[in-house]
N, C-alpha and C. Protein backbone atom coordinates (compact mmCIF):
# COMPACT_ATOMS: atom_id res chain seq x y z
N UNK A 1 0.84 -1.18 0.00
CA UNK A 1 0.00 0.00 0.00
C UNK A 1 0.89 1.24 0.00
N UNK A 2 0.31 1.82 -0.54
CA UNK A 2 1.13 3.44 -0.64
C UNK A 2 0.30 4.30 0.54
N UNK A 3 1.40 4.59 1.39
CA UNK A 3 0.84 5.06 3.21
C UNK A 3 0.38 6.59 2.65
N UNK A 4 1.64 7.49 1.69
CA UNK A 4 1.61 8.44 1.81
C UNK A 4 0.18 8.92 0.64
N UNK A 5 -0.45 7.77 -0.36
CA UNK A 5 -1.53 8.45 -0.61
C UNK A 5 -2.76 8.14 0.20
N UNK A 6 -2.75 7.16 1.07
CA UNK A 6 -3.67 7.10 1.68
C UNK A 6 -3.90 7.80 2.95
N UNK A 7 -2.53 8.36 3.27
CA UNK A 7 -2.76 9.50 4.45
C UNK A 7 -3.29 10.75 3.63
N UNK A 8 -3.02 11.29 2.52
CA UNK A 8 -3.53 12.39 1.86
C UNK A 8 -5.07 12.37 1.18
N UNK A 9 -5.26 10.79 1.11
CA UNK A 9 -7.18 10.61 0.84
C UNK A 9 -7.64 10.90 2.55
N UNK A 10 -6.84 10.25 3.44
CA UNK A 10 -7.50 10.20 4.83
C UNK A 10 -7.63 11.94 5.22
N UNK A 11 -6.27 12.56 4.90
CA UNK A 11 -6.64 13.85 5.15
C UNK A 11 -7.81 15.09 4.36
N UNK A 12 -8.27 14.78 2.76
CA UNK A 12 -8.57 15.18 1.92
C UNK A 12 -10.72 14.57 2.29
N UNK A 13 -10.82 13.48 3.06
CA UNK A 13 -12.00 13.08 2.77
C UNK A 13 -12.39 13.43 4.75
N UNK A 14 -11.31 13.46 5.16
CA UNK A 14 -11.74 13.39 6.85
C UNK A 14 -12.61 12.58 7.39
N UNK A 15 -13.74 12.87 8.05
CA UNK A 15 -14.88 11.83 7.87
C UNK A 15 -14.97 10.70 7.50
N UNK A 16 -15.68 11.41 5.69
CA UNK A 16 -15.91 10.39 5.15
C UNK A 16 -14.73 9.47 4.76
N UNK A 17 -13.85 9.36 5.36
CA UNK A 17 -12.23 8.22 4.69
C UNK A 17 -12.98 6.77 4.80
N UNK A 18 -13.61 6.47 5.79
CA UNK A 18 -13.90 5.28 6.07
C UNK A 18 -14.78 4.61 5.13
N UNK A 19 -16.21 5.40 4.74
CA UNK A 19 -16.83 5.42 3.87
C UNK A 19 -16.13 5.00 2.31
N UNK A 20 -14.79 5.96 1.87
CA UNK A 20 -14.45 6.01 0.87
C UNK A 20 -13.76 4.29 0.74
N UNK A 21 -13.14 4.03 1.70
CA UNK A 21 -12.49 2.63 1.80
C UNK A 21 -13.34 1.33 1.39
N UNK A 22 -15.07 1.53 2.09
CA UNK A 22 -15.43 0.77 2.18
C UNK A 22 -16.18 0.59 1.04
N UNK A 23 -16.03 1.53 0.27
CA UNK A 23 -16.67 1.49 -1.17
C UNK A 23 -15.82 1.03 -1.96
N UNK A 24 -14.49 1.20 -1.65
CA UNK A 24 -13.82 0.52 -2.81
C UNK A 24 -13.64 -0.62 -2.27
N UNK A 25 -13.59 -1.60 -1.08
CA UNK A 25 -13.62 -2.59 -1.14
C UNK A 25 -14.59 -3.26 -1.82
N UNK A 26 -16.08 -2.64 -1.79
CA UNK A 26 -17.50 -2.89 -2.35
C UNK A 26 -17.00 -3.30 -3.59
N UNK A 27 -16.87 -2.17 -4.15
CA UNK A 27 -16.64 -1.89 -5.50
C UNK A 27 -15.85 -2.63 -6.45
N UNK A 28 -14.50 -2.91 -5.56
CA UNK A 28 -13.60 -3.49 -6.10
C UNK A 28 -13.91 -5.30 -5.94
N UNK A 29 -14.98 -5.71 -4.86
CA UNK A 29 -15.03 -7.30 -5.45
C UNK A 29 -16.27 -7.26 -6.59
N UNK A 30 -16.90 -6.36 -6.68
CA UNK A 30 -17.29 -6.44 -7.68
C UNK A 30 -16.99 -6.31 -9.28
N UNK A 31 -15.69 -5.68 -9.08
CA UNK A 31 -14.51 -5.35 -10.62
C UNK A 31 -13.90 -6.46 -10.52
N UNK A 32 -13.66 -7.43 -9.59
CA UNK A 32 -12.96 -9.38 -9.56
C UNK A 32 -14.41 -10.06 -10.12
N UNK A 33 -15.28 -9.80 -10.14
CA UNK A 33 -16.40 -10.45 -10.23
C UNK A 33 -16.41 -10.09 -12.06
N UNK A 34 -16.45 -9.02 -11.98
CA UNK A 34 -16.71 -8.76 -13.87
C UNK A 34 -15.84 -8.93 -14.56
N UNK A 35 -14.54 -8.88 -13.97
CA UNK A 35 -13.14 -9.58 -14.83
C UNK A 35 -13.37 -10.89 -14.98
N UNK A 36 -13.89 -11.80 -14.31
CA UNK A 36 -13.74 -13.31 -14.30
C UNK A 36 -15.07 -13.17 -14.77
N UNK A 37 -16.35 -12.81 -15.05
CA UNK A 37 -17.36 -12.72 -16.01
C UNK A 37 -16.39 -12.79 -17.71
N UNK A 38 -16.09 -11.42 -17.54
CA UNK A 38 -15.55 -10.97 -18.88
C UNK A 38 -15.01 -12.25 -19.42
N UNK A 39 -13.48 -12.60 -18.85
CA UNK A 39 -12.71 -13.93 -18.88
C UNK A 39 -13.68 -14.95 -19.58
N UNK A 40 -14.44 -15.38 -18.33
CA UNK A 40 -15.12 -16.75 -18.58
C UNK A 40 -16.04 -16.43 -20.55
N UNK A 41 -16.48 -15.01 -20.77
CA UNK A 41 -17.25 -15.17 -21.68
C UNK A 41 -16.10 -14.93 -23.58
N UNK A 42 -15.14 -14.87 -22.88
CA UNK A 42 -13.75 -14.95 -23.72
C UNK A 42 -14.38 -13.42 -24.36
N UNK A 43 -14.33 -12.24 -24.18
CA UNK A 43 -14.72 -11.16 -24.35
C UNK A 43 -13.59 -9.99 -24.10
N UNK A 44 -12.48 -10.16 -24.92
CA UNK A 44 -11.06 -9.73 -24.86
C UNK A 44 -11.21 -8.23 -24.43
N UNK A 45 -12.23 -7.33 -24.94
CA UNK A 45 -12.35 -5.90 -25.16
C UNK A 45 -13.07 -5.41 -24.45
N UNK A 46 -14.02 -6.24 -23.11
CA UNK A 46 -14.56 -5.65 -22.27
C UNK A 46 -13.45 -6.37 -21.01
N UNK A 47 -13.01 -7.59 -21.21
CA UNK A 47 -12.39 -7.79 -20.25
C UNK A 47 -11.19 -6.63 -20.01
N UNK A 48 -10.58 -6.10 -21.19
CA UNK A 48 -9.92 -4.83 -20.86
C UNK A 48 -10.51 -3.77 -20.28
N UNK A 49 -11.64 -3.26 -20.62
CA UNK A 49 -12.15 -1.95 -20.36
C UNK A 49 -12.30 -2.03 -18.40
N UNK A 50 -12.54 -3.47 -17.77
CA UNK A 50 -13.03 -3.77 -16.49
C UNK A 50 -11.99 -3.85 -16.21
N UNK A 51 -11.00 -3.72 -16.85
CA UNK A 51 -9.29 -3.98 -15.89
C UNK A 51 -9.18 -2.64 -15.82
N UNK A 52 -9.09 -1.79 -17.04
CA UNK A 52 -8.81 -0.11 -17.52
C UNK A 52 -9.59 0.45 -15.88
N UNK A 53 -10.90 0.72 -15.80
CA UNK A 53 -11.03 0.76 -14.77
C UNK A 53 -11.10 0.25 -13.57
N UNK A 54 -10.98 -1.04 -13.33
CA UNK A 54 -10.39 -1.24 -12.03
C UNK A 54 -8.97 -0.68 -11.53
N UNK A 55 -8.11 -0.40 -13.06
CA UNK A 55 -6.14 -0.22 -12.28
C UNK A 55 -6.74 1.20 -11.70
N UNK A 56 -7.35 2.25 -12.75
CA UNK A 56 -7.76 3.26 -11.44
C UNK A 56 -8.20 3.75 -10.56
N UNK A 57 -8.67 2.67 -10.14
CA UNK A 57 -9.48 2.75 -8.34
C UNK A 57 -8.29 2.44 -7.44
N UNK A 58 -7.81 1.45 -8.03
CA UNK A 58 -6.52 0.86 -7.13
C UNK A 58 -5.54 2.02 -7.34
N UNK A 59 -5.38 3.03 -8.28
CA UNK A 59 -3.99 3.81 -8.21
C UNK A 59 -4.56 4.58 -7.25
N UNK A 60 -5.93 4.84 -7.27
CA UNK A 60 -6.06 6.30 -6.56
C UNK A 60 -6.45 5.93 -5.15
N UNK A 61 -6.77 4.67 -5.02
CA UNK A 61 -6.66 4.77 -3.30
C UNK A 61 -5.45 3.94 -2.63
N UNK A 62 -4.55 3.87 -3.51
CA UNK A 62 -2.89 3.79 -2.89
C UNK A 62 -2.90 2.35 -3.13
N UNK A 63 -3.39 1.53 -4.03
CA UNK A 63 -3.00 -0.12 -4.36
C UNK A 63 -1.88 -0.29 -5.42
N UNK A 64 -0.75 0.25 -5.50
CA UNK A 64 0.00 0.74 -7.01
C UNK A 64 0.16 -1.10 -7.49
N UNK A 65 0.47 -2.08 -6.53
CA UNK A 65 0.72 -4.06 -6.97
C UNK A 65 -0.10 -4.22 -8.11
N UNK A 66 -1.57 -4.31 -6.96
CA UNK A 66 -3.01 -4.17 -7.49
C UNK A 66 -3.40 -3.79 -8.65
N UNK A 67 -3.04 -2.24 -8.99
CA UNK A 67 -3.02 -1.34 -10.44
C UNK A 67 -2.42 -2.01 -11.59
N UNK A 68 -0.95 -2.49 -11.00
CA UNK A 68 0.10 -2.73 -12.24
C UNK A 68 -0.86 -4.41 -12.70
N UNK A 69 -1.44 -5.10 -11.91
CA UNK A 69 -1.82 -6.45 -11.78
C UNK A 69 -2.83 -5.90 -13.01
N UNK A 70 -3.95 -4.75 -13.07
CA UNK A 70 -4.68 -4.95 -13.48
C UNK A 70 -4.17 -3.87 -14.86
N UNK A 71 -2.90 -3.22 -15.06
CA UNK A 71 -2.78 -3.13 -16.24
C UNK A 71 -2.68 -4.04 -17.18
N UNK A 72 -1.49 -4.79 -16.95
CA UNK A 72 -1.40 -6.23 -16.89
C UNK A 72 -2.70 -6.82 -17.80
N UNK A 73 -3.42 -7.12 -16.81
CA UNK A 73 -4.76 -7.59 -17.57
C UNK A 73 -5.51 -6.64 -18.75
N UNK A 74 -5.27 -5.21 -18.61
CA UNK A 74 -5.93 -4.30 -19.32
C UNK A 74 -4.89 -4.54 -20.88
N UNK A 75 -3.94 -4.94 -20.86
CA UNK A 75 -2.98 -4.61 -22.22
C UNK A 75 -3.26 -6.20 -22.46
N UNK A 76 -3.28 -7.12 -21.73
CA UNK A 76 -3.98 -8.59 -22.23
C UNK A 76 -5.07 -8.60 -23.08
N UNK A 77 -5.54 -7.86 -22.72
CA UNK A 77 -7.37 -8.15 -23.38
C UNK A 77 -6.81 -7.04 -24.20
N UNK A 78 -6.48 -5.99 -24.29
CA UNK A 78 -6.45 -4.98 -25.59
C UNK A 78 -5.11 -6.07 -26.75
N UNK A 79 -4.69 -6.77 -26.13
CA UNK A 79 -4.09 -7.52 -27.09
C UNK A 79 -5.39 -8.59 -28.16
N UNK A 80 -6.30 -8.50 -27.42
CA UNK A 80 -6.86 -9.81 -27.82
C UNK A 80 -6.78 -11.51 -27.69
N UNK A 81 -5.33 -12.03 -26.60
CA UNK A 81 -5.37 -12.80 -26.31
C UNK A 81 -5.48 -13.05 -24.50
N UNK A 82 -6.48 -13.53 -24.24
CA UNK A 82 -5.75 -14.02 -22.74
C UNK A 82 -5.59 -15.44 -22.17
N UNK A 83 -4.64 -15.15 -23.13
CA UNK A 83 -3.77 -16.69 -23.12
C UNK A 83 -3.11 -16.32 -21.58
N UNK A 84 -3.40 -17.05 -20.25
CA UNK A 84 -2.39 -16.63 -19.22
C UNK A 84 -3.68 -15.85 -18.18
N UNK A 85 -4.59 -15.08 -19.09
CA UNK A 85 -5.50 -14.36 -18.26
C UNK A 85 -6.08 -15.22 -16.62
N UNK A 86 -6.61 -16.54 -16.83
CA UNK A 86 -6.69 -17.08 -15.83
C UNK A 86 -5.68 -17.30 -14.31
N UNK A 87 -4.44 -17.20 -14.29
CA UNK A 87 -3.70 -17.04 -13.56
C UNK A 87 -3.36 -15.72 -12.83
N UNK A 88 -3.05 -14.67 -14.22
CA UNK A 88 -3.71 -13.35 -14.11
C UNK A 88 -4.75 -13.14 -12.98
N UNK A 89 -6.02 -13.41 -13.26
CA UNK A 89 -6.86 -13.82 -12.41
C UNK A 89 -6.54 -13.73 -10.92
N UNK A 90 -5.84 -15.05 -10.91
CA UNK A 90 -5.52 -15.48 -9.63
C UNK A 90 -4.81 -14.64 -8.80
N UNK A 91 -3.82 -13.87 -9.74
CA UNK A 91 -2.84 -13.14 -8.65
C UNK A 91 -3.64 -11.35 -8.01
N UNK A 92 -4.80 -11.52 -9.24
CA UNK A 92 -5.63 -9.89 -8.62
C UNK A 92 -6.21 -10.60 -7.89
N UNK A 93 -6.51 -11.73 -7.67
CA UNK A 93 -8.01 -11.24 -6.57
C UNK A 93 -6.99 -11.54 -5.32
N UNK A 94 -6.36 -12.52 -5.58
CA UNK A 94 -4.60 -12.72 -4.16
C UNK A 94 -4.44 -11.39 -3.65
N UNK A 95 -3.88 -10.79 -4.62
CA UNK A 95 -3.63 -9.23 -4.07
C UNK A 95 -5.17 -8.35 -3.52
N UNK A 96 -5.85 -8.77 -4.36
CA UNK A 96 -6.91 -7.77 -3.73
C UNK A 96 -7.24 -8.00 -2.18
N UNK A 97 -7.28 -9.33 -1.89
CA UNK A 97 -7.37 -9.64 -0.59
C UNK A 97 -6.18 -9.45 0.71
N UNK A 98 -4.80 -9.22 -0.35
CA UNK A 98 -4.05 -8.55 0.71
C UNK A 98 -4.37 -6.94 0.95
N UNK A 99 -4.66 -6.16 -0.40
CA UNK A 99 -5.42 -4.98 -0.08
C UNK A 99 -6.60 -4.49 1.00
N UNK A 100 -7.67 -5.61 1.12
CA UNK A 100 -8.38 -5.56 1.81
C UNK A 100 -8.23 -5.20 3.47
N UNK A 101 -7.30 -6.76 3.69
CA UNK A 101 -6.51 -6.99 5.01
C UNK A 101 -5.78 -5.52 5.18
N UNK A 102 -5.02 -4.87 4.56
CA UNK A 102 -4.13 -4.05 4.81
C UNK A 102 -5.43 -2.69 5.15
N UNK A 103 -6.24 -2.61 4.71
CA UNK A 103 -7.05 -1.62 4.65
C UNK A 103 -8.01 -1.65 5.87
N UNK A 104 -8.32 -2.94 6.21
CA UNK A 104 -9.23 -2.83 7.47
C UNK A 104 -8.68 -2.30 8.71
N UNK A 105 -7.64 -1.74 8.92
CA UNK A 105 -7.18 -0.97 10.08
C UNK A 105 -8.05 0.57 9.85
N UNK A 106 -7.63 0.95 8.47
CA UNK A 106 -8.47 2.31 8.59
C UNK A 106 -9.60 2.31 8.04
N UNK A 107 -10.64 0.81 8.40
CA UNK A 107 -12.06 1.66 8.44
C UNK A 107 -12.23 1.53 9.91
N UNK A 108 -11.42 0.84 11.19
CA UNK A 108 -11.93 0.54 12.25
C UNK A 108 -11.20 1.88 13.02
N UNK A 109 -10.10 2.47 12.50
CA UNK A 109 -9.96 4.30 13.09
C UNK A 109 -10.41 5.05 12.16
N UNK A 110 -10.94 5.05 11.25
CA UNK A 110 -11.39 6.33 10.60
C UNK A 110 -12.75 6.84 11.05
């Protein structure tokens, strides 16, 4: 996790920080959910567009692993093959769940 952007969302949202966290956790198993939709329906060009935006939820609330994981997947599917995508797979939602873990400290002080 990147401390120093998530101390500058924590300072920038005050309050609401906790809120903001818990939406992107929301949010974000639901962007693991439509990547492995996308995947499963071999749909190269939406499976990119659901990576495209998932890497920027993860840049902007300090996941940079996470991001690069899901460029990764975003230049896969704009290739047209995801030959590999399934493993791919495996290592975002891995990481997403270390994201998670790392993140539940600041919804229980925010």
């Amino acid at each position: 996790m990147d401390d120093e952007a998530l101390a500058e969302l924590r300072e920038v949202m005050d309050d609401d920080f906790s809120i903001l966290i818990s939406t992107f956790i929301d949010d974000s198993a639901e962007r693991v959910s439509t990547l492995k939709k996308r995947f499963d329906a071999a749909d190269a060009e939406a499976f990119s567009k659901a990576a495209h935006s998932f890497k920027g939820s993860c840049i902007n609330i300090g996941a940079p692993r996470l991001g690069d994981l899901c460029l990764e997947a975003e230049q896969m599917g704009r290739s047209g093959d995801l030959t590999g995508a399934e493993d791919l797979l495996a290592s975002i939602e891995q990481e997403f769940e270390t994201v998670k873990t790392l993140l539940q400290p600041y919804l229980a002080s925010a």
